[in-house]
C-alpha atoms as a PDB file:
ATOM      1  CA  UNK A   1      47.907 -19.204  17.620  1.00  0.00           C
ATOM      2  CA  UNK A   2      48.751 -20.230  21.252  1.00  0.00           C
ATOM      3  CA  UNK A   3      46.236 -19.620  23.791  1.00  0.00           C
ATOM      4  CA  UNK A   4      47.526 -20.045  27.694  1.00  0.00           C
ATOM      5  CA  UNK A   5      44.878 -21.982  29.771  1.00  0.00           C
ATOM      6  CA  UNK A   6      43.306 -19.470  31.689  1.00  0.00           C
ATOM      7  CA  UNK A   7      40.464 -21.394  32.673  1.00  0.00           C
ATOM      8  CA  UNK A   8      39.259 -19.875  35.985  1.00  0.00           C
ATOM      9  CA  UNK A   9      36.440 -19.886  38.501  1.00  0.00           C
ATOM     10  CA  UNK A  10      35.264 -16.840  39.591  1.00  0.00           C
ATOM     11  CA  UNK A  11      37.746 -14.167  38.178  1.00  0.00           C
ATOM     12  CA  UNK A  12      37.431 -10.729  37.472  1.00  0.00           C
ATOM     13  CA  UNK A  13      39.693  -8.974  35.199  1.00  0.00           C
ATOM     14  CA  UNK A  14      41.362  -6.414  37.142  1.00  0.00           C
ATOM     15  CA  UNK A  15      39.929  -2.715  36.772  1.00  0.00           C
ATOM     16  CA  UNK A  16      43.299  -1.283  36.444  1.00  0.00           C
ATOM     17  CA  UNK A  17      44.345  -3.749  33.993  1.00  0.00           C
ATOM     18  CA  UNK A  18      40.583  -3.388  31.957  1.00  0.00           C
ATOM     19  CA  UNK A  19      40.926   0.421  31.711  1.00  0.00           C
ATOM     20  CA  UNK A  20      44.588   0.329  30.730  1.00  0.00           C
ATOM     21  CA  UNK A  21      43.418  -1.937  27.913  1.00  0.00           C
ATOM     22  CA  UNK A  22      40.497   0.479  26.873  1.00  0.00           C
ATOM     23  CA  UNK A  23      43.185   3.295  26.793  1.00  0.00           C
ATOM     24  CA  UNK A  24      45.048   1.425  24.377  1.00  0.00           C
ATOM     25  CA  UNK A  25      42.092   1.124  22.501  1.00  0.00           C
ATOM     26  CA  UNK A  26      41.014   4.228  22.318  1.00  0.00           C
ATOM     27  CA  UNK A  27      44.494   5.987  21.807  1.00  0.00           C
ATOM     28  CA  UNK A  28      45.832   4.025  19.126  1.00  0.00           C
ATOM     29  CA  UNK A  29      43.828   1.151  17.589  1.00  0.00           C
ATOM     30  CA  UNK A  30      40.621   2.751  16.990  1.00  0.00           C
ATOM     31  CA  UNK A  31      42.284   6.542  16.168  1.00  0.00           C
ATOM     32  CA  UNK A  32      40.837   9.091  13.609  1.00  0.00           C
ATOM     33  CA  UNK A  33      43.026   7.347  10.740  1.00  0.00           C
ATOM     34  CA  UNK A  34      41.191   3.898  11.307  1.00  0.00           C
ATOM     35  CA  UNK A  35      42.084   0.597  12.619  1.00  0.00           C
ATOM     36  CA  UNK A  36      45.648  -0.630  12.574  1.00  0.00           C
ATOM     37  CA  UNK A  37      46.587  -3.912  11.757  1.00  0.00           C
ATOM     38  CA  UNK A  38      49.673  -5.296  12.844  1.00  0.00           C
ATOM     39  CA  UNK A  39      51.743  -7.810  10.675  1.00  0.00           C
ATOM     40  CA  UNK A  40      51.545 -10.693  13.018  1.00  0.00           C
ATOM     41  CA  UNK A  41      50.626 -11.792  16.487  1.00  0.00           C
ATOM     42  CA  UNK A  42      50.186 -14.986  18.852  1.00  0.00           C
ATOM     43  CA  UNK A  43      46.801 -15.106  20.079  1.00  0.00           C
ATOM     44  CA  UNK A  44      46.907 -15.275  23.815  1.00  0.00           C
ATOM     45  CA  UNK A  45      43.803 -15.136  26.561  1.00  0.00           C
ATOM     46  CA  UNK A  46      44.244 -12.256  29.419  1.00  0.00           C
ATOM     47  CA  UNK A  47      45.689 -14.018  32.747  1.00  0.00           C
ATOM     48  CA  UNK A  48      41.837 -13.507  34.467  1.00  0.00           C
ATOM     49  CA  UNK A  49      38.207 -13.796  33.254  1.00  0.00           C
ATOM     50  CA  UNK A  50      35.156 -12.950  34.254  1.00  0.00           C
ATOM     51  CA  UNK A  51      32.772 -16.239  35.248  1.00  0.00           C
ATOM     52  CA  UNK A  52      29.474 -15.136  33.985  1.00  0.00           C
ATOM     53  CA  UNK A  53      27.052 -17.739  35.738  1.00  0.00           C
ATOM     54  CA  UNK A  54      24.096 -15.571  35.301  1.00  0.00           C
ATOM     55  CA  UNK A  55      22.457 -17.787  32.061  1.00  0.00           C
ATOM     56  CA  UNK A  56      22.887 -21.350  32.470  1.00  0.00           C
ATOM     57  CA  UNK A  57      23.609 -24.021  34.997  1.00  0.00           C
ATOM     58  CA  UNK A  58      23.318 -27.687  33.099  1.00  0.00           C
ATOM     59  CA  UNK A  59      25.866 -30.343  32.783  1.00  0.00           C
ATOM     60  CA  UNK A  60      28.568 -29.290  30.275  1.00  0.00           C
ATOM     61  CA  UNK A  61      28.840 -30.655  26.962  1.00  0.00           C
ATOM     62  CA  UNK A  62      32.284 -33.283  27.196  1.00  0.00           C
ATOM     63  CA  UNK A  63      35.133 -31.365  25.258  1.00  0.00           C
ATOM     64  CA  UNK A  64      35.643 -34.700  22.765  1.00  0.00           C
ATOM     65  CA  UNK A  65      32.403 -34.222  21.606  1.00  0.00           C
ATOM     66  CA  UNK A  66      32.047 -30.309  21.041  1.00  0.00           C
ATOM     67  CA  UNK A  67      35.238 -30.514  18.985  1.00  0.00           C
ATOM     68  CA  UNK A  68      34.838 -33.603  17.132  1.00  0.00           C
ATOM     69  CA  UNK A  69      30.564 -33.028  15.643  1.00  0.00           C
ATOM     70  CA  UNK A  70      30.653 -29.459  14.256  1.00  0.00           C
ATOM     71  CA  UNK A  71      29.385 -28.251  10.818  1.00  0.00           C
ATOM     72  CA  UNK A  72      31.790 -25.996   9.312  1.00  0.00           C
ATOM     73  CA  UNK A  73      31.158 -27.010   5.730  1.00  0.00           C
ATOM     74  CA  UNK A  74      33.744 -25.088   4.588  1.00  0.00           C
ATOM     75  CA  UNK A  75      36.373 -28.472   5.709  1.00  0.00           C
ATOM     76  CA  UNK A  76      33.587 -31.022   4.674  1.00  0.00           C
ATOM     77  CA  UNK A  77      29.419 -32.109   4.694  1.00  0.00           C
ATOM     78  CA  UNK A  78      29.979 -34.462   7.370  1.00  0.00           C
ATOM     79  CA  UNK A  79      29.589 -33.840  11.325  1.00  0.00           C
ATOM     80  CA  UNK A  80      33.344 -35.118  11.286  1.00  0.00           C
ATOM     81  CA  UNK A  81      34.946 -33.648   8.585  1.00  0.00           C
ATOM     82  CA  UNK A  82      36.128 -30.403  10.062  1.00  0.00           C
ATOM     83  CA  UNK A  83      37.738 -32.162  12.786  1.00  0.00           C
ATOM     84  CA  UNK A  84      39.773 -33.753  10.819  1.00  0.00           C
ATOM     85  CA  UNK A  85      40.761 -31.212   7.853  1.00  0.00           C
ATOM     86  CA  UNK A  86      40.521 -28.195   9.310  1.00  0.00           C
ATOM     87  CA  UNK A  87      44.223 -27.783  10.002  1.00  0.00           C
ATOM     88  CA  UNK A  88      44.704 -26.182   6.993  1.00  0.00           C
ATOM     89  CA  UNK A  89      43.168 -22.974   8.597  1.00  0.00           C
ATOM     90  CA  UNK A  90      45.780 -20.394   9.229  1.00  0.00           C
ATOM     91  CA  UNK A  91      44.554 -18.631  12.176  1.00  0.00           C
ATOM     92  CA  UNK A  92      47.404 -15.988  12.344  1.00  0.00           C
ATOM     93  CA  UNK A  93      47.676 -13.077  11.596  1.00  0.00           C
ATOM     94  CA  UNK A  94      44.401 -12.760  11.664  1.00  0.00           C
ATOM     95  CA  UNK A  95      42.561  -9.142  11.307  1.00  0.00           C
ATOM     96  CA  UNK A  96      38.726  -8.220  11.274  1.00  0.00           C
ATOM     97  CA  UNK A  97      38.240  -5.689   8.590  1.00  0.00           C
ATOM     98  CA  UNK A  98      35.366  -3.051   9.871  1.00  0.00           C
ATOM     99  CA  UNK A  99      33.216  -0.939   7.185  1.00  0.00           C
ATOM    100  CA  UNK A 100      30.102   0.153   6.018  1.00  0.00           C
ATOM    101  CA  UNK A 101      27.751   2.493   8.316  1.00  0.00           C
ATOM    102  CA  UNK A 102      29.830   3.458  11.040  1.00  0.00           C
ATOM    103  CA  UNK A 103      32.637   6.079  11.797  1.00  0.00           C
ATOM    104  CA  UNK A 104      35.745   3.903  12.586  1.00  0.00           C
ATOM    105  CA  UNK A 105      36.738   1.553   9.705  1.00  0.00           C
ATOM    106  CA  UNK A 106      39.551  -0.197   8.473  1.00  0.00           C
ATOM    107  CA  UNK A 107      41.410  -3.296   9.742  1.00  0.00           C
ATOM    108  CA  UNK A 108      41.533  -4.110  13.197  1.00  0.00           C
ATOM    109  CA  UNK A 109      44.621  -6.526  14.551  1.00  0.00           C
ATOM    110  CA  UNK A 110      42.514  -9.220  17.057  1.00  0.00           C
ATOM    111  CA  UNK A 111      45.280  -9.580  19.590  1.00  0.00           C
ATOM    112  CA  UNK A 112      45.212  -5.901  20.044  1.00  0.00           C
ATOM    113  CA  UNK A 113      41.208  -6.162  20.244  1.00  0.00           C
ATOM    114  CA  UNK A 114      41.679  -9.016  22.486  1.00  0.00           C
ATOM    115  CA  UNK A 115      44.107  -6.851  24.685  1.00  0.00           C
ATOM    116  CA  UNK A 116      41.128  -4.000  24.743  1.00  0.00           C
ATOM    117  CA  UNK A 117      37.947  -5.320  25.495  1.00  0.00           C
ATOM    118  CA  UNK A 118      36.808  -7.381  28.200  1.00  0.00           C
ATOM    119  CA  UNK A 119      36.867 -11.091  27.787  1.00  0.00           C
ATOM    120  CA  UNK A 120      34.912 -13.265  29.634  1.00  0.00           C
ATOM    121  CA  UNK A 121      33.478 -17.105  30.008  1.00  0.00           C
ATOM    122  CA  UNK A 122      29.908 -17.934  29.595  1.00  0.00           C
ATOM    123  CA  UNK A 123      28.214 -21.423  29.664  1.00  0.00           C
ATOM    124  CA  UNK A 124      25.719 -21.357  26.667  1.00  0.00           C
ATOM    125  CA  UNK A 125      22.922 -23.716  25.458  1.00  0.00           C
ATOM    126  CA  UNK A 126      23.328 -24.232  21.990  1.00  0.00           C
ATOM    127  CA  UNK A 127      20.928 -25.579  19.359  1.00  0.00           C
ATOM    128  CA  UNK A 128      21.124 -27.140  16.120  1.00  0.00           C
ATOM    129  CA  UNK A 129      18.321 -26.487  13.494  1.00  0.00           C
ATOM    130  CA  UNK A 130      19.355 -30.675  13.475  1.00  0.00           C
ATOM    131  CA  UNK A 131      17.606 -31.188  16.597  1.00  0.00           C
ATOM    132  CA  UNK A 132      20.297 -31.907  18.706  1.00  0.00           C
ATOM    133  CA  UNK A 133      22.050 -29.494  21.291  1.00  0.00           C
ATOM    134  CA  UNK A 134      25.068 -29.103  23.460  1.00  0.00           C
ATOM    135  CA  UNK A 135      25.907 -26.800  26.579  1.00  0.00           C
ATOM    136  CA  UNK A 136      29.820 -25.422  25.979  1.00  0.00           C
ATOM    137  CA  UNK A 137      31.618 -22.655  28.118  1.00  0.00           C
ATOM    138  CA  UNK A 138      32.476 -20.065  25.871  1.00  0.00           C
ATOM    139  CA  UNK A 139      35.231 -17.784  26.512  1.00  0.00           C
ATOM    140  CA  UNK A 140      34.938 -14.046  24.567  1.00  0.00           C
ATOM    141  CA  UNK A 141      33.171 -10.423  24.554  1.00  0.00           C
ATOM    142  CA  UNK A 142      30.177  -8.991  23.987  1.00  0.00           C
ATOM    143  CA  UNK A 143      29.627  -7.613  20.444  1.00  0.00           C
ATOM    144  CA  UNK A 144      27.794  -4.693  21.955  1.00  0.00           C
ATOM    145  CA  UNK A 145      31.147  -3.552  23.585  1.00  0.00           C
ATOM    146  CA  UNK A 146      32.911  -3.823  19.568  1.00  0.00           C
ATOM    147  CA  UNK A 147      30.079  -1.981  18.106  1.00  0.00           C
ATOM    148  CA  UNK A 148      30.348   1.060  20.255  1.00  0.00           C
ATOM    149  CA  UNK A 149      33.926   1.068  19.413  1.00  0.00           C
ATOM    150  CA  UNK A 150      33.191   0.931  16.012  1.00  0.00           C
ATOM    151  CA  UNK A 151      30.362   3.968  15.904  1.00  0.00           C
ATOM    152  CA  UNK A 152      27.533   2.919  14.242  1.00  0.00           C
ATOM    153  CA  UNK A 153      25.547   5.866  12.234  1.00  0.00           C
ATOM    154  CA  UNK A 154      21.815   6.410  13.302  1.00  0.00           C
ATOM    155  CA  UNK A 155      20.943   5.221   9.978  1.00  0.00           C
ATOM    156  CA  UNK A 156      22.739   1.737  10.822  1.00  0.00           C
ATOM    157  CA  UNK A 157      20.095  -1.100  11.469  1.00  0.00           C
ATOM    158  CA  UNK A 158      21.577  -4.742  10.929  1.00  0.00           C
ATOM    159  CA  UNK A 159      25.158  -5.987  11.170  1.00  0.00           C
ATOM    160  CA  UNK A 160      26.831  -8.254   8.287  1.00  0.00           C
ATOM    161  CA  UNK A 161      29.477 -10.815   8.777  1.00  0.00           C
ATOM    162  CA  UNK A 162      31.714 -12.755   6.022  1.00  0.00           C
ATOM    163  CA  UNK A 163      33.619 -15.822   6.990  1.00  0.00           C
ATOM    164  CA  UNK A 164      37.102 -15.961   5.189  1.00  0.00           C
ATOM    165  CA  UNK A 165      37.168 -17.044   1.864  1.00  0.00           C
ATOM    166  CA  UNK A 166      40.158 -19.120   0.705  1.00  0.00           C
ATOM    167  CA  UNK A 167      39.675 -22.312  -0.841  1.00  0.00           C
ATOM    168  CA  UNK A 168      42.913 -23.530   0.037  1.00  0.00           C
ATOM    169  CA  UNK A 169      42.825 -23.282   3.571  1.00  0.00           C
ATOM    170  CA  UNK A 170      39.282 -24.280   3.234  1.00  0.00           C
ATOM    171  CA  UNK A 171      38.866 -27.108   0.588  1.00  0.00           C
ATOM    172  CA  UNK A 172      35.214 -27.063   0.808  1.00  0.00           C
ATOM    173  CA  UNK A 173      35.008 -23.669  -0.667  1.00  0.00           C
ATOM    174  CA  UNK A 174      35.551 -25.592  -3.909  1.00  0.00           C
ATOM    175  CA  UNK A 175      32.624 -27.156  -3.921  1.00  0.00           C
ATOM    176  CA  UNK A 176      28.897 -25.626  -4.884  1.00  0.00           C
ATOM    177  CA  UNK A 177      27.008 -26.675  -1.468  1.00  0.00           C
ATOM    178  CA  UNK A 178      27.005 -22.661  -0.530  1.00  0.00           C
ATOM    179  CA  UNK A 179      27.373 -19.708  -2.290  1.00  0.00           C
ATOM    180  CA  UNK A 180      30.975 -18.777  -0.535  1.00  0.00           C
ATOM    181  CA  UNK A 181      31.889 -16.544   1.369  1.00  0.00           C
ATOM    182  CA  UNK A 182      29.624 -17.727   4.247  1.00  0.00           C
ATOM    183  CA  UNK A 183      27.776 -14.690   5.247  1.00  0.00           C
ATOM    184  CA  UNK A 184      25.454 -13.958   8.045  1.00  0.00           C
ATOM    185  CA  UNK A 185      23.884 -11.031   9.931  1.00  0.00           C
ATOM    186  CA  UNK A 186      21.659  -9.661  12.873  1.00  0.00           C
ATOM    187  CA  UNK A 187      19.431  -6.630  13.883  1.00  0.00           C
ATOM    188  CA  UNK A 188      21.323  -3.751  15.694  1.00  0.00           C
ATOM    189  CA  UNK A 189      19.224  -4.464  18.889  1.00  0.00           C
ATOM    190  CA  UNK A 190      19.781  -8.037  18.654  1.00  0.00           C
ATOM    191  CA  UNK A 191      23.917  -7.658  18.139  1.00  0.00           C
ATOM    192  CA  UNK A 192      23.582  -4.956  21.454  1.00  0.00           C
ATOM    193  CA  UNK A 193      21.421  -7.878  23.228  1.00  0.00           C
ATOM    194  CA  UNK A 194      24.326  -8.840  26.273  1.00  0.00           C
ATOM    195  CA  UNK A 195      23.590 -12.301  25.533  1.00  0.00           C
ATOM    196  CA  UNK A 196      25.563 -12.049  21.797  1.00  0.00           C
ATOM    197  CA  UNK A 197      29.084 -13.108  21.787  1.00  0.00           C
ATOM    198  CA  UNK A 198      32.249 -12.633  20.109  1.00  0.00           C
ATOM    199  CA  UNK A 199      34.051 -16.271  20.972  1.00  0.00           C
ATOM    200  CA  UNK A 200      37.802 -16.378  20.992  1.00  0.00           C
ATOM    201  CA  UNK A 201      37.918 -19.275  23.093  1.00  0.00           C
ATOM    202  CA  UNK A 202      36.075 -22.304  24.784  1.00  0.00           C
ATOM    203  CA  UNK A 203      36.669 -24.678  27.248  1.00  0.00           C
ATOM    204  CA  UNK A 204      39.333 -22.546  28.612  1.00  0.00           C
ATOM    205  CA  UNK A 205      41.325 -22.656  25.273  1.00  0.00           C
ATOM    206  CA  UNK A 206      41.652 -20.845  21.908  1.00  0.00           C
ATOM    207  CA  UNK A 207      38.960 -21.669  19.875  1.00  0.00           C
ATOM    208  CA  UNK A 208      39.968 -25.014  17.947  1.00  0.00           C
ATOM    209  CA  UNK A 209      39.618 -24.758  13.871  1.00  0.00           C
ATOM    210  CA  UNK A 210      36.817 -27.013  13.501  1.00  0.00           C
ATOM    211  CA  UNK A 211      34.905 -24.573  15.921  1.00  0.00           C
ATOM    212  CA  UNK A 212      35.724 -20.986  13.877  1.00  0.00           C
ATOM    213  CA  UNK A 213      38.667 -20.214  15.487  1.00  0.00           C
ATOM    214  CA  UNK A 214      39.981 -17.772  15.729  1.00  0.00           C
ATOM    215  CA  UNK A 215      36.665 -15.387  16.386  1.00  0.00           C
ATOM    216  CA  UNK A 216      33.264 -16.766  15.838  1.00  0.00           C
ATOM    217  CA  UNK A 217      29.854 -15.657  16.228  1.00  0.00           C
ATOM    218  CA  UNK A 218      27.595 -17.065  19.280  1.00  0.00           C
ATOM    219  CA  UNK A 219      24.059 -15.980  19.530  1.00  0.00           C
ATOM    220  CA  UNK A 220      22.404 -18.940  22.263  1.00  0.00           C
ATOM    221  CA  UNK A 221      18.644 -17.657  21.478  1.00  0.00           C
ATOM    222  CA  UNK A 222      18.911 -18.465  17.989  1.00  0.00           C
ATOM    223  CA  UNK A 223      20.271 -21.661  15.926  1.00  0.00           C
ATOM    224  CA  UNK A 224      23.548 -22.307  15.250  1.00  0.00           C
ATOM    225  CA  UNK A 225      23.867 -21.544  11.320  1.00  0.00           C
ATOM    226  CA  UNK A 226      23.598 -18.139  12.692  1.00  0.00           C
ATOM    227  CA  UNK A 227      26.648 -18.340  14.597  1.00  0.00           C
ATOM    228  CA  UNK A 228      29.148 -17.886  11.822  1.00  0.00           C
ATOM    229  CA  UNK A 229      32.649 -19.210  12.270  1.00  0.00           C
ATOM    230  CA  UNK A 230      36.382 -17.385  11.044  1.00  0.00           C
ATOM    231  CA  UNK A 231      35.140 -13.767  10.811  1.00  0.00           C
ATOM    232  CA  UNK A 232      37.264 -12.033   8.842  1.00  0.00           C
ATOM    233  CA  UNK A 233      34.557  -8.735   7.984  1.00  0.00           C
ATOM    234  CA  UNK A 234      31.795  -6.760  10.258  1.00  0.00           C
ATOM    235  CA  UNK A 235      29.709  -4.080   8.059  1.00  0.00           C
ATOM    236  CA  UNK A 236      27.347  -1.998   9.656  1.00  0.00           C
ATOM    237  CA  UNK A 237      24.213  -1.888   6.914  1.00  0.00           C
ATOM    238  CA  UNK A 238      20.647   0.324   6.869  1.00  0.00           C
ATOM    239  CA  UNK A 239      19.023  -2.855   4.746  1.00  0.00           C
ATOM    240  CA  UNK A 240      18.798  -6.209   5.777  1.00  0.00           C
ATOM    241  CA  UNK A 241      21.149  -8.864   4.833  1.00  0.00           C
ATOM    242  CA  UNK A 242      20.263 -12.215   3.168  1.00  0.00           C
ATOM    243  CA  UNK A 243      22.160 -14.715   5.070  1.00  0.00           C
ATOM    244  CA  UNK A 244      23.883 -17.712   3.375  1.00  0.00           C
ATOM    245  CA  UNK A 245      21.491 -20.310   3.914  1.00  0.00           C
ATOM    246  CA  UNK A 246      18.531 -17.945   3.185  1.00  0.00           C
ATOM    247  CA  UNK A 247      20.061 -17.438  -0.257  1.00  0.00           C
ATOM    248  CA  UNK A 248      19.973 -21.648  -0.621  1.00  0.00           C
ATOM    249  CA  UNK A 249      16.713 -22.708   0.591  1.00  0.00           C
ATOM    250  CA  UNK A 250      14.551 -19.415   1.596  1.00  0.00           C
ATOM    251  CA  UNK A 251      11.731 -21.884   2.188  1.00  0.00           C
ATOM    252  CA  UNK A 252      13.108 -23.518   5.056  1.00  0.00           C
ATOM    253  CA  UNK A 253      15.550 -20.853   6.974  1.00  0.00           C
ATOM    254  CA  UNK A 254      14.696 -17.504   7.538  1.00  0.00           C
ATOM    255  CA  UNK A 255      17.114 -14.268   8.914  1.00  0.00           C
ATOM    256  CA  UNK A 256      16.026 -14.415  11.878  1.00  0.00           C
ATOM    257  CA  UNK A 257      16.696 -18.252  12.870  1.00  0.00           C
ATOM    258  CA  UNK A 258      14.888 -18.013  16.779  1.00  0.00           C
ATOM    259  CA  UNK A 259      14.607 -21.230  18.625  1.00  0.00           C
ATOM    260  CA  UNK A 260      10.910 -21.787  18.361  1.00  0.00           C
ATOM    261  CA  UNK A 261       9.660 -25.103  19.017  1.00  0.00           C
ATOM    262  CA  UNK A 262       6.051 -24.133  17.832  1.00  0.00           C
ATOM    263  CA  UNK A 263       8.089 -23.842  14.036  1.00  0.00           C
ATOM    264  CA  UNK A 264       8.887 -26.798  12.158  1.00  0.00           C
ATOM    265  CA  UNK A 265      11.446 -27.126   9.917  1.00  0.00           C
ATOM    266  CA  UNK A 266       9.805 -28.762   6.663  1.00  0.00           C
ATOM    267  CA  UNK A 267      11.880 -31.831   7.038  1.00  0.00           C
ATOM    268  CA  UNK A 268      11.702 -32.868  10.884  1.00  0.00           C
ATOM    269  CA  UNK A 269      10.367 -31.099  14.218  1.00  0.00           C
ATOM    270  CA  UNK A 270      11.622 -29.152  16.185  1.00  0.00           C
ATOM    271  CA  UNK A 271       9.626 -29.480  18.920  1.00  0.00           C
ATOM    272  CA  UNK A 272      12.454 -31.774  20.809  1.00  0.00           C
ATOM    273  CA  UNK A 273      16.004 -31.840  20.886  1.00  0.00           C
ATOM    274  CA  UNK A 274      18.657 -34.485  21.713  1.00  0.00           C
ATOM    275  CA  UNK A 275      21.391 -33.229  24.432  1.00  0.00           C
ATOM    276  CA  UNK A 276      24.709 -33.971  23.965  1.00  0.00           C
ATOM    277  CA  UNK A 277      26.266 -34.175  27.262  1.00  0.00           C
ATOM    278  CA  UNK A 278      27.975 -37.196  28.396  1.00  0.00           C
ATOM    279  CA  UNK A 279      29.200 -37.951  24.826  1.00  0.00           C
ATOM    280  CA  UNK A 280      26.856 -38.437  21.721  1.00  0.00           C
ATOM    281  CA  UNK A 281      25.142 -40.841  20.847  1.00  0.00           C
ATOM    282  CA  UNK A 282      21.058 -41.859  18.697  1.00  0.00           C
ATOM    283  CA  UNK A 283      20.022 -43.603  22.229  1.00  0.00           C
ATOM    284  CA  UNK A 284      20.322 -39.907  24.376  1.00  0.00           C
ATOM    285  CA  UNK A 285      16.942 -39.220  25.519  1.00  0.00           C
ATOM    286  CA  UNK A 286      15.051 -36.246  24.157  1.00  0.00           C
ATOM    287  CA  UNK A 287      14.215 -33.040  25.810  1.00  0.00           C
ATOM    288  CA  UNK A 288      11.611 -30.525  25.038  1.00  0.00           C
ATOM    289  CA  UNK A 289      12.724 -27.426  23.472  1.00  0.00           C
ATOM    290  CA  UNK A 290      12.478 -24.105  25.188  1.00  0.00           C
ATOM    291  CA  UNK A 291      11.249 -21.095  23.326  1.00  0.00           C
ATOM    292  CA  UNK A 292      14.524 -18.798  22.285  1.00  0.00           C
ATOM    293  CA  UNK A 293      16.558 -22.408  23.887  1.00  0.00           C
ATOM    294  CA  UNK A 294      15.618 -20.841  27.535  1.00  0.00           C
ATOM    295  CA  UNK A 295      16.484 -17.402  27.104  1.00  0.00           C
ATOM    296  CA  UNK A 296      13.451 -15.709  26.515  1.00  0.00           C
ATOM    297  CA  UNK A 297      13.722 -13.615  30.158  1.00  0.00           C
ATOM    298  CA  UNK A 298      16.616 -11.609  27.813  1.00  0.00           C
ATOM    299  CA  UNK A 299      14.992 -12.064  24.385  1.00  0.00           C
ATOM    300  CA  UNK A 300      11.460 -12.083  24.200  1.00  0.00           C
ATOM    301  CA  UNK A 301      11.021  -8.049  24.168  1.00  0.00           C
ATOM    302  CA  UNK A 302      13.286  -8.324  21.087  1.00  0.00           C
ATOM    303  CA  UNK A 303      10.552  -9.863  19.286  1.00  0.00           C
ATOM    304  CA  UNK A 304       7.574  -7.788  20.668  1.00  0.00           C
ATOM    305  CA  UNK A 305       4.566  -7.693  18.087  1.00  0.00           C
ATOM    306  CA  UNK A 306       6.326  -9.777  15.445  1.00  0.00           C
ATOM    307  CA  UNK A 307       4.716 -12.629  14.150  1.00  0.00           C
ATOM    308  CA  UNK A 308       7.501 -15.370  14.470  1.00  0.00           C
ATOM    309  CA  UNK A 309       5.764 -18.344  12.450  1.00  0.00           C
ATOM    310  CA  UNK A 310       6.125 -15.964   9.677  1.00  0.00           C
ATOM    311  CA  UNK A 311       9.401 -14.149  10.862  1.00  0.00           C
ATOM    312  CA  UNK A 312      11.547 -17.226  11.429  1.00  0.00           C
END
């Protein structure tokens, strides 16, 4: 895929432009018959974004380092390793294939979604059940905006993602570490939240391999295992799903996966975190952590009456 640089400051996508996308949406892609999936595309950014400021003002995380210390264990164990193997991804064509609880389903083309939904940038804080955390600019769309697309049933209460699963684009899909495909999911109210993101992009950029290109889950209340990388299926489900790293070690990560510094994993705190910033490094000085990573102002109602020691 080849994304232009569009990286702008304080651009709004055109109305004209935004409705004639919807239109295109509505009359073709997402039509009585289900979602059509062209055979091929190249991946491209619209000419003008929307600047969403509204959530975060911190130094940004350097590039280098937001590209180079991932997990994506699907190219490798180590921070490193998906850096440098995850060229093997083949990013187009790419489709997202839509089912379960919900009146439009099939396969939907993502340059056409791309072309019919409104993308924007938006500079997250994100944490790492590891302790450490980085600030990135992410460049995509709301899930809430896809999920009205899609018509969710009343009887529809959590949404299920599956990465791709293809061991020889991804060699570490032959090994045992997780039950593959990768698999995650969220509430209905917390995929609506406006903070949860669809990422086709950062940095002004397509989304490199090592970071899930070429669409990737980003949800900056909660830790990063929940923001699954190379989406390739979206089911809308009335039970909840077990996520992938419930399924290997229930004991220490739950569904829901909140920031909560008050929570512990059993093998380290989480009471601080280590910012990566000016490039990483063991000597970076810790920071307290923030209850849902500083987002609780958009969060915290989510969560209303739940006990989140036991609901983590």
């Amino acid at each position: 895929m080849k994304f232009k640089n569009t990286h702008k400051d304080h651009q709004v996508t055109d109305e004209s432009i935004y409705q004639s996308r919807r239109k295109l949406i509505k009359a073709g892609l997402l039509g009585a018959a289900g979602l059509a999936a062209s055979p091929a595309f190249s991946l491209t950014l619209p000419t003008t974004t929307d600047k969403n400021e509204r959530f975060v003002i911190d130094e940004i995380t350097r590039e280098k380092d937001a590209t180079t210390y991932n997990n994506f264990y699907e190219f490798g164990l180590s921070k490193s390793d998906p850096a440098e193997n995850a060229h093997t991804l083949k990013t187009e064509p790419w489709t997202l294939e839509i089912g379960g609880l919900c009146e439009v389903q099939g396969k939907l083309d993502l340059q056409n979604l791309v072309n019919g939904i409104n993308v924007e940038e938006r500079i997250y804080r994100m944490r790492c059940v590891e302790a450490w955390s980085m600030i990135i600019p992410w460049m995509g769309f709301k899930l809430a905006d896809l999920i009205k697309m899609c018509k969710p049933l009343s009887s529809a209460k959590y949404v299920y993602f599956e990465t791709l699963y293809d061991p020889k684009q991804m060699p570490g899909q032959n090994g045992r570490s997780i039950p593959w495909p990768y698999r995650e999911g969220l509430r209905m109210d917390e995929a609506m939240n406006e903070l949860t993101l669809m990422a086709v992009g950062m940095y002004g950029k397509e989304l490199p391999n090592q970071n899930g290109a070429p669409l990737r889950l980003v949800v900056p209340w909660k830790y990063g295992f929940k923001g699954i990388k190379s989406i390739v299926k979206m089911k809308f489900l009335d039970q909840q799903p077990v996520n992938s790293w419930q399924a290997i070690a229930p004991q220490e990560y739950g569904f829901y996966a909140n920031v909560n510094p008050e929570v512990d994993h059993p093998r380290w705190s989480q009471a601080t975190e280590r910012r990566i910033t000016g490039g990483f490094s063991l000597f970076n000085s810790r920071i307290d952590t923030q209850m849902f990573n500083g987002y609780g102002d958009y969060v915290a109602d989510l969560y209303n009456g739940m006990d989140l020691t036991r609901y983590y």
